[in-house]
Protein backbone atom coordinates (compact mmCIF):
# COMPACT_ATOMS: atom_id res chain seq x y z
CA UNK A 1 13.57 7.43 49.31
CA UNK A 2 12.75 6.17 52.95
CA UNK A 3 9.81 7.03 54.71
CA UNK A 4 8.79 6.68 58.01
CA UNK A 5 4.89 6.54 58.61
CA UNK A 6 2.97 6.42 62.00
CA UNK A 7 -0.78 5.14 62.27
CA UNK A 8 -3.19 7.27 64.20
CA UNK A 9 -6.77 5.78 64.76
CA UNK A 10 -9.48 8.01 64.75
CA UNK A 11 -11.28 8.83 67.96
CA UNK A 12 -14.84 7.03 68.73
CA UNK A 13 -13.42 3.76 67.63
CA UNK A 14 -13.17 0.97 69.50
CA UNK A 15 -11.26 -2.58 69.12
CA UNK A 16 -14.39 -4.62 68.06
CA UNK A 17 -14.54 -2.00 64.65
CA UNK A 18 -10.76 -3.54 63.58
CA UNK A 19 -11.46 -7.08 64.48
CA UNK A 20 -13.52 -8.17 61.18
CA UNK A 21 -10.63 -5.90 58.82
CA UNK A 22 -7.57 -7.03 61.06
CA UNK A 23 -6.43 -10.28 58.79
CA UNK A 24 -7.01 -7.78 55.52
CA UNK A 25 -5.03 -5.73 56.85
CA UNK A 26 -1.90 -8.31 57.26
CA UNK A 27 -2.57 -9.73 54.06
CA UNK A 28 -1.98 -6.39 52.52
CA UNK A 29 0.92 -5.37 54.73
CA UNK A 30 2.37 -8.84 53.81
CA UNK A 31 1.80 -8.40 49.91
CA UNK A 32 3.86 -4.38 50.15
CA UNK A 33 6.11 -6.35 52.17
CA UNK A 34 7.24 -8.83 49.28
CA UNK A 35 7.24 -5.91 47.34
CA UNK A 36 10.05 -4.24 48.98
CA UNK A 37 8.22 -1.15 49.39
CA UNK A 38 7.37 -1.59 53.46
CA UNK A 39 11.13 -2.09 54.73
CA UNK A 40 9.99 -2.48 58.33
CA UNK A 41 7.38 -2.66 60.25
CA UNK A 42 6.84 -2.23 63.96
CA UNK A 43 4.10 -2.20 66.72
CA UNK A 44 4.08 0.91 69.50
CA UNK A 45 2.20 -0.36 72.68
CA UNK A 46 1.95 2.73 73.99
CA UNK A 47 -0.33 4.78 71.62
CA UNK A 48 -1.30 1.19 69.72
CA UNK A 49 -0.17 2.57 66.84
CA UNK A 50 1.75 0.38 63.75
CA UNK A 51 5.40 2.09 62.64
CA UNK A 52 5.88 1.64 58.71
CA UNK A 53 9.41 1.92 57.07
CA UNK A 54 8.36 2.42 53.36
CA UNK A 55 10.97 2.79 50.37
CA UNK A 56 9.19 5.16 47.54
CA UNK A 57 9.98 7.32 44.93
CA UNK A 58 8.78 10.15 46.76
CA UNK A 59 5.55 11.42 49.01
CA UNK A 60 2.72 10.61 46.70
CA UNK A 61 3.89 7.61 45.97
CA UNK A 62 4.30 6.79 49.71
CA UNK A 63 0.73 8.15 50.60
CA UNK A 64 -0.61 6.27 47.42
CA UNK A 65 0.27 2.76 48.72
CA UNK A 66 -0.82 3.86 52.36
CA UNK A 67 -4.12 4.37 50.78
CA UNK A 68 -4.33 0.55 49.61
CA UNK A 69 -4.67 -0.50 53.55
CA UNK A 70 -8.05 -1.63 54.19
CA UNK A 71 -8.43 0.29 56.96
CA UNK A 72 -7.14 3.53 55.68
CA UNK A 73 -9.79 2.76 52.67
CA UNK A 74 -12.81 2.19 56.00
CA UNK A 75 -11.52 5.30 56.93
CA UNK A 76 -10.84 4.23 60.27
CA UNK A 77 -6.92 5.34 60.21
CA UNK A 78 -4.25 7.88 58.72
CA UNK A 79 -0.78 7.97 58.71
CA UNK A 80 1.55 10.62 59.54
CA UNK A 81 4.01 10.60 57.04
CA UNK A 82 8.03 11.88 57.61
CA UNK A 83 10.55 11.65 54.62
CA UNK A 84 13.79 10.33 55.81
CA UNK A 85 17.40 11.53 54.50
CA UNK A 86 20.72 10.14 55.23
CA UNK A 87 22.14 12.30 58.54
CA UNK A 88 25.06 14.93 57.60
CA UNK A 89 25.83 15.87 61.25
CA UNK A 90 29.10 14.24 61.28
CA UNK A 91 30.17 16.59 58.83
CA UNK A 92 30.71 18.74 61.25
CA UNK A 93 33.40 16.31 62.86
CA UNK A 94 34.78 15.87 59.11
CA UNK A 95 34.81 18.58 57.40
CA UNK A 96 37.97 20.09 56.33
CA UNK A 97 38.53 23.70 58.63
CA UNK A 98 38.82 26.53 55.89
């Protein structure tokens, strides 16, 4: 099952509190990568927030290997977590009329 998960820092941090954590972080990113569990991951500039494609066997499991990031485990972000399915909108272009 896909996931889609969005960081959210916590408020009262600043950039100096990441710096010593920020190459633990990669590493582990790196090591779920190789795993096949993070599909995809992507930077938004706007709210400086990291977008993670994850493929899991379902929520927990998802959550569970969010909770091996360093700085999930400092406490210093969470992730908002969506569970993707396939779209079915274009049955409504293909379905037979009854």
């Amino acid at each position: 099952m896909k996931f889609l998960a969005i960081e959210h820092e916590y408020p009262g941090l600043i950039g100096e509190d990441f710096q010593p954590h920020l190459k633990a972080e990669a590493a582990r990113v790196w090591e779920l990568y190789q795993a096949g569990i993070i599909r995809e991951m992507y930077f938004c500039p706007e709210r400086s927030a990291a977008v993670l494609m994850l493929e899991c066997a379902g929520a927990e499991e998802a959550q569970a290997v969010l909770d091996t990031l360093p700085l999930m485990q400092l406490g210093f972000i969470s992730f908002e977590l969506l569970a993707l399915v396939p779209y079915s909108g274009f049955d409504r272009l293909f379905a037979a009329v009854h």
